[in-house]
C-alpha atoms as a PDB file:
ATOM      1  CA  UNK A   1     113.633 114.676 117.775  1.00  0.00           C
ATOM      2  CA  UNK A   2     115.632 112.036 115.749  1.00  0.00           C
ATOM      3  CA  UNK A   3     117.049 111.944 112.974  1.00  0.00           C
ATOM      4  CA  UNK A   4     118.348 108.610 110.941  1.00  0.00           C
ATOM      5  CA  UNK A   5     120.218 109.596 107.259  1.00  0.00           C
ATOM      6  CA  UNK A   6     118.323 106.900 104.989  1.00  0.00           C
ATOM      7  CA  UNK A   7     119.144 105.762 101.760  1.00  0.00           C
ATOM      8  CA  UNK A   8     116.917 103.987  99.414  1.00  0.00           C
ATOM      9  CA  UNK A   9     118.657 100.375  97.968  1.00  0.00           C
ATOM     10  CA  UNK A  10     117.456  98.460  94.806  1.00  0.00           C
ATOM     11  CA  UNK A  11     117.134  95.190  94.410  1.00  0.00           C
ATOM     12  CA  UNK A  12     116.811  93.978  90.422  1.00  0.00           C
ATOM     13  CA  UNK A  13     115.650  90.741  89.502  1.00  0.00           C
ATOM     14  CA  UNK A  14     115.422  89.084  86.212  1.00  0.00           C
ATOM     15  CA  UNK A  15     112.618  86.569  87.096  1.00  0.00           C
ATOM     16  CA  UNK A  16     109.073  86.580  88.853  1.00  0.00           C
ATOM     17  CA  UNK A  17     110.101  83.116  90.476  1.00  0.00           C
ATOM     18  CA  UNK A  18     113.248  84.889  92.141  1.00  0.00           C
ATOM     19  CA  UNK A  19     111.448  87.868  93.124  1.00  0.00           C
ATOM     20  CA  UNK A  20     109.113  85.904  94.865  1.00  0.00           C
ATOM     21  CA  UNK A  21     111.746  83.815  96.785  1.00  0.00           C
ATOM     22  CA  UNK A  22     113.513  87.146  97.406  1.00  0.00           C
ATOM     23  CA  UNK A  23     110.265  88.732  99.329  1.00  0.00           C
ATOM     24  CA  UNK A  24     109.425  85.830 100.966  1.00  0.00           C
ATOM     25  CA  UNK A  25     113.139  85.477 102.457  1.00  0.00           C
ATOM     26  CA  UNK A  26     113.092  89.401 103.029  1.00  0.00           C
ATOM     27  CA  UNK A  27     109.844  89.404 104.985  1.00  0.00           C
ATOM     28  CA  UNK A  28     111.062  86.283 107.120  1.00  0.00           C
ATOM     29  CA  UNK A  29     114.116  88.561 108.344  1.00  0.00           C
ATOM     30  CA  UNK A  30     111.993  91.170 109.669  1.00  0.00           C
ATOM     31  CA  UNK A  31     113.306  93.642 107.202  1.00  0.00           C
ATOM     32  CA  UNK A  32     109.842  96.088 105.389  1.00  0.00           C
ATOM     33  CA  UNK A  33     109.677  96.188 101.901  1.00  0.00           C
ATOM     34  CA  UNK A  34     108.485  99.924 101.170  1.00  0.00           C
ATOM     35  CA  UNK A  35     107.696  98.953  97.212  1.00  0.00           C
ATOM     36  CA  UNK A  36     107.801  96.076  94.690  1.00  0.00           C
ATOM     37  CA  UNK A  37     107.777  97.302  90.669  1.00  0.00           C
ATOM     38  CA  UNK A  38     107.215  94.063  88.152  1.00  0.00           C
ATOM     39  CA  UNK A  39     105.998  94.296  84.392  1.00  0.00           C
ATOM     40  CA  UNK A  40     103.150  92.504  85.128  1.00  0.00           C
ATOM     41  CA  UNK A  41     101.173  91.206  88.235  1.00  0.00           C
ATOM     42  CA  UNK A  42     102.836  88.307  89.956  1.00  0.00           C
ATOM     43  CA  UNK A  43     100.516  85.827  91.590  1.00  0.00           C
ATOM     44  CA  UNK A  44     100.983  85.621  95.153  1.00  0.00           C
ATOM     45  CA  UNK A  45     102.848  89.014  95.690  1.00  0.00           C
ATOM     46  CA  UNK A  46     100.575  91.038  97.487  1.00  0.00           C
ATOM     47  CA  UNK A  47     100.119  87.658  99.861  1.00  0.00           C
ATOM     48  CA  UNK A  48     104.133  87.553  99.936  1.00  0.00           C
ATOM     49  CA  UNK A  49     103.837  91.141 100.801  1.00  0.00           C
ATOM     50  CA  UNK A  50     101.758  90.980 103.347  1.00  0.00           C
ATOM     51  CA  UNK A  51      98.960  93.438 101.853  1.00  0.00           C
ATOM     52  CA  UNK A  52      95.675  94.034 102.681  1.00  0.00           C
ATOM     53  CA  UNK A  53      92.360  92.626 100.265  1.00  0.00           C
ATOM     54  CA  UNK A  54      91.573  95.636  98.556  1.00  0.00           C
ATOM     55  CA  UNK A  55      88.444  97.461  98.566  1.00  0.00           C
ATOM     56  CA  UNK A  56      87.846  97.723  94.982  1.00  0.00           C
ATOM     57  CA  UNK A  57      85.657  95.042  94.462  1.00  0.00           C
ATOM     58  CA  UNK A  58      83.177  96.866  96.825  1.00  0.00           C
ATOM     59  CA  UNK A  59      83.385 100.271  95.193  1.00  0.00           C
ATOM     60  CA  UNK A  60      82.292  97.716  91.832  1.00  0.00           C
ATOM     61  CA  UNK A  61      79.543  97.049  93.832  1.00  0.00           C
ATOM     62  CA  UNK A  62      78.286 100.412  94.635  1.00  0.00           C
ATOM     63  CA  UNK A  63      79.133 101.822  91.271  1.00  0.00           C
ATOM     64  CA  UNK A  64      76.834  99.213  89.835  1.00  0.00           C
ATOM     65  CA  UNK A  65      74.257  99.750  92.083  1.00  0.00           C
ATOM     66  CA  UNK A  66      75.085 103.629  90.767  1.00  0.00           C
ATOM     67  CA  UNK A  67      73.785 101.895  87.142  1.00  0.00           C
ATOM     68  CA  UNK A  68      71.224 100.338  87.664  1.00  0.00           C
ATOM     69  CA  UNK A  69      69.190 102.713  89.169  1.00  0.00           C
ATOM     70  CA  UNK A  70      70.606 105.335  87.061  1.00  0.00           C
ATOM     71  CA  UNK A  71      68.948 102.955  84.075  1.00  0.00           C
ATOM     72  CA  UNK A  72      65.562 102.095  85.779  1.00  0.00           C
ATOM     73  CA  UNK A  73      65.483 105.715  86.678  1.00  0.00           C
ATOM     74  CA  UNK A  74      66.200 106.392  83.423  1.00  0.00           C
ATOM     75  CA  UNK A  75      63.841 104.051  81.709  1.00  0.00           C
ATOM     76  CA  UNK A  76      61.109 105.290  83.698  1.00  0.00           C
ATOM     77  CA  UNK A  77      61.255 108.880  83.192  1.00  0.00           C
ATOM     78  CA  UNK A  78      61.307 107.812  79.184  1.00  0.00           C
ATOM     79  CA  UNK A  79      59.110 105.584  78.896  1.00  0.00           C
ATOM     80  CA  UNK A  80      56.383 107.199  81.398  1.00  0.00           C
ATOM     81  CA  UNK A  81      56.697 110.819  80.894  1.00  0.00           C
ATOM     82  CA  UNK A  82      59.129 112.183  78.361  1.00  0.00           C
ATOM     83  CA  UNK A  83      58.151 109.939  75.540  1.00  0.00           C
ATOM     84  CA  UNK A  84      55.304 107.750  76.402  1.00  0.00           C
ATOM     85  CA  UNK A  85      54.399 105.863  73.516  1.00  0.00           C
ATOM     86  CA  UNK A  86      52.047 102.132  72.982  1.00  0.00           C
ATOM     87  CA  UNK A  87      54.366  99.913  71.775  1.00  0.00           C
ATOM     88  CA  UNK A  88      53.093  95.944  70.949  1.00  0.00           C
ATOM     89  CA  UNK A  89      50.232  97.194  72.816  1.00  0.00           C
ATOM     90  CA  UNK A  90      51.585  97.505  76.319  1.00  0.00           C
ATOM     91  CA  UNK A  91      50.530  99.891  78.659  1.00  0.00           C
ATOM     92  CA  UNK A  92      52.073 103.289  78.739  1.00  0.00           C
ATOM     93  CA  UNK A  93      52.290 104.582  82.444  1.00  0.00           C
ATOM     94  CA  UNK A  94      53.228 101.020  84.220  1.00  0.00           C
ATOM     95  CA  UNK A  95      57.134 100.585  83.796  1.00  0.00           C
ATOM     96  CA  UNK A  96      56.923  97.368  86.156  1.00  0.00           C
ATOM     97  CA  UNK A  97      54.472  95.921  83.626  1.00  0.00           C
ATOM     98  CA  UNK A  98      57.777  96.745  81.109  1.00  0.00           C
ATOM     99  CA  UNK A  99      60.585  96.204  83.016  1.00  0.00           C
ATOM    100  CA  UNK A 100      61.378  93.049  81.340  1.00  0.00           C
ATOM    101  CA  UNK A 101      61.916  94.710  78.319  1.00  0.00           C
ATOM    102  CA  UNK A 102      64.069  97.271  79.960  1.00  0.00           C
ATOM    103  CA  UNK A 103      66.399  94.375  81.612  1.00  0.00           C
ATOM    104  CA  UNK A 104      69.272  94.935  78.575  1.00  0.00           C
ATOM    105  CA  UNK A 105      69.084  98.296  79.088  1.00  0.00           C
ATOM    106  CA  UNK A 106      70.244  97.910  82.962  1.00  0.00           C
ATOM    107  CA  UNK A 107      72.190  95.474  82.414  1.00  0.00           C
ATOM    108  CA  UNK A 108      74.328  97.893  80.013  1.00  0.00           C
ATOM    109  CA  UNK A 109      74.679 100.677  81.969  1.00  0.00           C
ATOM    110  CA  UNK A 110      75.245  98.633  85.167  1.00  0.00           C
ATOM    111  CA  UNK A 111      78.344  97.026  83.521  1.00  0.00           C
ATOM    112  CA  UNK A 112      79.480 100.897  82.003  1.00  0.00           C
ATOM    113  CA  UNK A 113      79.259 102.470  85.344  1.00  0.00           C
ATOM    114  CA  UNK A 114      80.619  99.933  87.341  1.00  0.00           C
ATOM    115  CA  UNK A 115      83.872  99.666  84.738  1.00  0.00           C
ATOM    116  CA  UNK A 116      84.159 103.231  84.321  1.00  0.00           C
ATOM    117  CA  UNK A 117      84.232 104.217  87.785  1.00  0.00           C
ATOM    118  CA  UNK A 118      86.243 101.535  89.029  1.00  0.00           C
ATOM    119  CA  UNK A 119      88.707 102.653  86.067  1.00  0.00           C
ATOM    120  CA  UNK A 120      88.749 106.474  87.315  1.00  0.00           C
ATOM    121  CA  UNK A 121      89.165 105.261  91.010  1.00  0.00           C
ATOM    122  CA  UNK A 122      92.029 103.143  90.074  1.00  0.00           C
ATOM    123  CA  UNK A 123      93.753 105.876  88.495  1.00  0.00           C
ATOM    124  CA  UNK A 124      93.069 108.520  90.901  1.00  0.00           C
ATOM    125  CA  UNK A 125      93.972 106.402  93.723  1.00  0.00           C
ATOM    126  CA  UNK A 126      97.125 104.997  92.272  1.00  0.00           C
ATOM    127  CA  UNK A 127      98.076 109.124  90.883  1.00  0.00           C
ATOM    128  CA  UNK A 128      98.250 107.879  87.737  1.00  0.00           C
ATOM    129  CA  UNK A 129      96.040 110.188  86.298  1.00  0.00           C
ATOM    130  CA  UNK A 130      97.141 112.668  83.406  1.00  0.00           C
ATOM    131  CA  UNK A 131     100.213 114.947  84.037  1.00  0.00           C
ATOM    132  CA  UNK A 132     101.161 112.443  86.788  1.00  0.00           C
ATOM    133  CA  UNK A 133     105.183 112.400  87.439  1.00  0.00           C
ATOM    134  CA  UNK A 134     105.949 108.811  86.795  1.00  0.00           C
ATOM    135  CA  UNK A 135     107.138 107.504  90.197  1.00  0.00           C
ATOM    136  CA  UNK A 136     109.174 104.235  88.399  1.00  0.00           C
ATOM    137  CA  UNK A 137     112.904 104.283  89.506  1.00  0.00           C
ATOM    138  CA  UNK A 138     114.004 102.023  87.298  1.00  0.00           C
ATOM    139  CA  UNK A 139     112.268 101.872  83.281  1.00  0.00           C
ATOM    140  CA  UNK A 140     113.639  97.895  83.115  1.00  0.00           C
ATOM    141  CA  UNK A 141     110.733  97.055  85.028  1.00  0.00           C
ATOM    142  CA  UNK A 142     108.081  98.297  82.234  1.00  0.00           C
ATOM    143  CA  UNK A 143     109.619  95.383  80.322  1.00  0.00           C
ATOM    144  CA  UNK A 144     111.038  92.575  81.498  1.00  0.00           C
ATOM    145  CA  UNK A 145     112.962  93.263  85.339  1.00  0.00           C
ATOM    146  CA  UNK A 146     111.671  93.404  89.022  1.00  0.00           C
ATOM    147  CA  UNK A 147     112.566  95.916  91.232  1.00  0.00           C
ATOM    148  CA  UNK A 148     112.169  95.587  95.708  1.00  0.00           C
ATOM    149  CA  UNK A 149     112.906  98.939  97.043  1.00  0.00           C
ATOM    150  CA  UNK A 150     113.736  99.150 100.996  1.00  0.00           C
ATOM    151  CA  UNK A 151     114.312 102.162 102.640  1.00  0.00           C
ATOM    152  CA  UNK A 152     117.140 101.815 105.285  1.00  0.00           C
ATOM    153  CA  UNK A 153     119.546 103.318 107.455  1.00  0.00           C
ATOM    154  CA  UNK A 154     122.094 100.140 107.104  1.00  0.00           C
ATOM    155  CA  UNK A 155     122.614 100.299 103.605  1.00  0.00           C
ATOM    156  CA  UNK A 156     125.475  97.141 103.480  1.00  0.00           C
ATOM    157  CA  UNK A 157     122.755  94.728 105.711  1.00  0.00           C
ATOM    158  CA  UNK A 158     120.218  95.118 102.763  1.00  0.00           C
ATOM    159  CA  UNK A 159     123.299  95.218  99.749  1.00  0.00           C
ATOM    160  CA  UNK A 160     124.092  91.538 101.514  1.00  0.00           C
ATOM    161  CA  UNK A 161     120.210  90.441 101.648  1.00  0.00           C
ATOM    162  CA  UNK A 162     119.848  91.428  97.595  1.00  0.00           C
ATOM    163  CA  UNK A 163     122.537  89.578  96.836  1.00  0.00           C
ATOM    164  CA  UNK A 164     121.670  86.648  98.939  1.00  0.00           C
ATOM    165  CA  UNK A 165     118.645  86.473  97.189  1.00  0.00           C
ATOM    166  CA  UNK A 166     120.326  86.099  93.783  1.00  0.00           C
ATOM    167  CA  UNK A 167     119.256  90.153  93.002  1.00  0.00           C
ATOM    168  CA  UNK A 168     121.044  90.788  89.260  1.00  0.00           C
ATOM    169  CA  UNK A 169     121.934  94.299  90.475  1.00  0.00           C
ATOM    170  CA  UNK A 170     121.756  96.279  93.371  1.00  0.00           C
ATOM    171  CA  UNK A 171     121.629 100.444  93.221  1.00  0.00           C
ATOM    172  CA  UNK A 172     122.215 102.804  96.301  1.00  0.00           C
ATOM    173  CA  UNK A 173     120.486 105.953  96.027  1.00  0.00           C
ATOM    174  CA  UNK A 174     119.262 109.325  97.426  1.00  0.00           C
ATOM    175  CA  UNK A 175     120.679 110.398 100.681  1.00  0.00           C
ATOM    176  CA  UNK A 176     117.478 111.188 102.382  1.00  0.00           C
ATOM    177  CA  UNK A 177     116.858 113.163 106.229  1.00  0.00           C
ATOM    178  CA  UNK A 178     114.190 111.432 107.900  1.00  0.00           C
ATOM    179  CA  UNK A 179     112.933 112.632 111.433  1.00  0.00           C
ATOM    180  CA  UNK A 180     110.768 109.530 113.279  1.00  0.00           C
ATOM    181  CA  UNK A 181     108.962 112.310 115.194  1.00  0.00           C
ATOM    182  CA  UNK A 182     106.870 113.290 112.362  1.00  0.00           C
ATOM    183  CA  UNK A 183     107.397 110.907 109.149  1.00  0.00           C
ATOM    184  CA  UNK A 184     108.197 113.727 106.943  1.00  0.00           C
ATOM    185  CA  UNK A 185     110.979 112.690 104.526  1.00  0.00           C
ATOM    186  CA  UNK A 186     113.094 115.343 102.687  1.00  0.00           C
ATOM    187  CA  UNK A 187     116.428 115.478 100.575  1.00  0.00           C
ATOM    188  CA  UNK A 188     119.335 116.603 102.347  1.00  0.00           C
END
């Protein structure tokens, strides 16, 4: 088993254009970027980054399909059996006959669930649901600074690269135990 002592470095920026530069120079050296923390999204950042497409937009998908049949579903049972009634003279049992009319009604609660859903799933998979600790090491970067974070066992290397990379100010912190056997990291 071995074990590296690791210290977490910040790297705070004052502008989205420098943060990008800064990532982009990073990620050319070889060096992993464990998390990025802006005020807003950055275009081009998770390319910079070197993330994956995210799988939202299929969950969307899914959740919408969710809708709609929850509102045909819906609209049948209604219209054919709970509440049958002739309206404008159309016929009761047949809801293809009066699907038509039904369209704004799917459309509606395809948009709610897919929103919704995608909304909960966001927050659930990001932990920022209620009660969550907030995870944000620095509370500049709610309003107006950027923040890399790189975990590392050669704490001056990195100190050198942020300031290379025109980083406003650079924080050491946490003296962390990390064994490579079994990625578990806990404070010494």
């Amino acid at each position: 088993m071995s074990i590296t002592n690791t210290k977490i470095v910040y790297g705070l920026y004052g502008d989205d254009d420098d943060l990008l530069k800064a990532v982009k120079s990073i990620r050319k050296q070889g060096i992993t970027i464990d998390e990025v923390y802006t005020p807003f999204p950055v275009h081009g950042l998770d390319k910079a980054l070197g993330l994956k497409k995210t799988r939202i937009s299929d969950l969307a998908f899914f959740y919408g399909a969710f809708g709609t049949t929850l509102a045909s579903l819906m609209t049948w049972f209604i219209m054919n059996h709970d509440w049958a009634q002739d309206i404008g003279g159309k016929p009761s049992f047949s809801w293809g006959q009066n699907m038509p009319a039904f369209v704004p009604i799917m459309f509606e609660l395809t948009v709610f669930c897919a929103a919704h859903f995608m909304s909960l799933t966001y927050l659930v998979r990001n932990k920022m649901y209620p009660g969550a600790k907030a995870k944000n090491p620095d509370p500049r970067t709610t309003d107006d600074k950027f923040l890399i974070e790189i975990a590392t066992s050669d704490v001056e290397k990195i100190k050198n690269v942020f300031v290379e990379t025109g980083a406003e100010e650079v924080t050491v912190k946490g003296d962390f135990v990390q064994s490579n056997d079994n990625n578990l990291v806990q404070e010494a």
